[in-house]
C-alpha atoms as a PDB file:
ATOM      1  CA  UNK A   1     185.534  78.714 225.595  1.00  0.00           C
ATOM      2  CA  UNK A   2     183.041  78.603 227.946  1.00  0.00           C
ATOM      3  CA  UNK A   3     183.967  79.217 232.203  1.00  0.00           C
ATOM      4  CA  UNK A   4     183.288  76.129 233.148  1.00  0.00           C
ATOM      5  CA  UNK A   5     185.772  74.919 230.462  1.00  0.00           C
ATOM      6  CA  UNK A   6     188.372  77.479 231.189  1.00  0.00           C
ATOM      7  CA  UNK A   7     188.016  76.566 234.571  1.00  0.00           C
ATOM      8  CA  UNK A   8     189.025  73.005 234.102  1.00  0.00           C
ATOM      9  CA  UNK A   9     191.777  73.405 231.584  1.00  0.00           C
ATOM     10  CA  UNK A  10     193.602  75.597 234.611  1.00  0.00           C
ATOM     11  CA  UNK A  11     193.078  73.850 236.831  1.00  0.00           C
ATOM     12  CA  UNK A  12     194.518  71.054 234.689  1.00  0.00           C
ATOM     13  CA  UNK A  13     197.260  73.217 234.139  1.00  0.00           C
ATOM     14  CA  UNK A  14     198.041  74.149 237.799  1.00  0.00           C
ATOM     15  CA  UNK A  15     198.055  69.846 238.352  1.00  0.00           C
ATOM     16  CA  UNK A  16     200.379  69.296 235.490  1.00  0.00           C
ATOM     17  CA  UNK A  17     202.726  72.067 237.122  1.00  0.00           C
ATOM     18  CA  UNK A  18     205.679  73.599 235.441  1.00  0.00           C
ATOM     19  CA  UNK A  19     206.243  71.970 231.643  1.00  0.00           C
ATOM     20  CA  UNK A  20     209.552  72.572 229.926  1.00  0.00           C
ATOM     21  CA  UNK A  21     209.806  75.144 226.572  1.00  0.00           C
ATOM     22  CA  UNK A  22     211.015  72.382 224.220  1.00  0.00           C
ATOM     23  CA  UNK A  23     207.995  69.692 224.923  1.00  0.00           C
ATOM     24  CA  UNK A  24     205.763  72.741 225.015  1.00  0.00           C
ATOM     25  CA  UNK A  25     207.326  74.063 221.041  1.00  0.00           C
ATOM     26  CA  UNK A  26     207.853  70.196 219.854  1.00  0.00           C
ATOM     27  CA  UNK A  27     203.473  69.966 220.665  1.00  0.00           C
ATOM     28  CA  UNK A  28     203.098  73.265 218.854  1.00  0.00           C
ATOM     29  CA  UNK A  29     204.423  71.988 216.010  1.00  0.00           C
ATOM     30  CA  UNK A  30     202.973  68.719 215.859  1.00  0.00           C
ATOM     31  CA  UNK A  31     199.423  70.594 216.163  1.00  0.00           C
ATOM     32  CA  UNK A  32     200.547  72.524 213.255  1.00  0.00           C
ATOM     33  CA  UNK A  33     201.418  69.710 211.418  1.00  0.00           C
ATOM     34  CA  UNK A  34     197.692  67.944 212.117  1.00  0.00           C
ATOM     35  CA  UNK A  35     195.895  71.342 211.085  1.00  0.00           C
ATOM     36  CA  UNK A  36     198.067  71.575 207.414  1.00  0.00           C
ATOM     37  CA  UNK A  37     196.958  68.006 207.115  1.00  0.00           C
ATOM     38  CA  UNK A  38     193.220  68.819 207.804  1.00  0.00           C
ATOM     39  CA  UNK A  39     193.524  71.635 205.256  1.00  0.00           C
ATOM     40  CA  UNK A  40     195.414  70.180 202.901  1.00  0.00           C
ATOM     41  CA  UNK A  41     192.602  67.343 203.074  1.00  0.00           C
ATOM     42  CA  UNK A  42     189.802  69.572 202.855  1.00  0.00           C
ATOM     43  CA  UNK A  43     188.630  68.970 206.313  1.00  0.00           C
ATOM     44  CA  UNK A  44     188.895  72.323 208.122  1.00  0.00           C
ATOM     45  CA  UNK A  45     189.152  75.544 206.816  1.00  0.00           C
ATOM     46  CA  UNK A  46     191.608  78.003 208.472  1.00  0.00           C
ATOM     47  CA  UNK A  47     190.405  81.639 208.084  1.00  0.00           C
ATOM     48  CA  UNK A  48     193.696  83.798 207.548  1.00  0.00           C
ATOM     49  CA  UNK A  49     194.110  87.669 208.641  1.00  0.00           C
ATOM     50  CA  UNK A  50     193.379  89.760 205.270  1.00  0.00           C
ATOM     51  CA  UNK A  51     191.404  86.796 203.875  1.00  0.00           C
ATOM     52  CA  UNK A  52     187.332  86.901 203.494  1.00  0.00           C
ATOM     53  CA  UNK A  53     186.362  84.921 206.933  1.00  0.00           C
ATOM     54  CA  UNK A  54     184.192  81.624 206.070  1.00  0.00           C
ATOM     55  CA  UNK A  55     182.882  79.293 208.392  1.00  0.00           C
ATOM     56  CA  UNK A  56     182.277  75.500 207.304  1.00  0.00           C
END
């Protein structure tokens, strides 16, 4: 991520203020759930640790 970009997502952050632990774990999942999908499609290809890294 670039500075300029991790600038912005703070300061994003800092506006939002505090964010409770569930909503924060139910969004986690639900991003986990969208990258399985991707994979399962064929769309992205998530590099494991132990695996041989490949970039597509």
């Amino acid at each position: 991520m670039s500075k300029r970009a991790s600038q912005l997502l703070k300061e994003e952050m800092d506006y939002m203020g505090p964010v409770r632990l569930k909503d924060v774990e139910e969004t986690q999942q639900k991003i986990v759930s969208i990258i399985r999908k991707l994979e399962d499609s064929g769309e992205i290809v998530v590099a494991r640790s132990g695996e041989d890294e490949m970039v597509v």
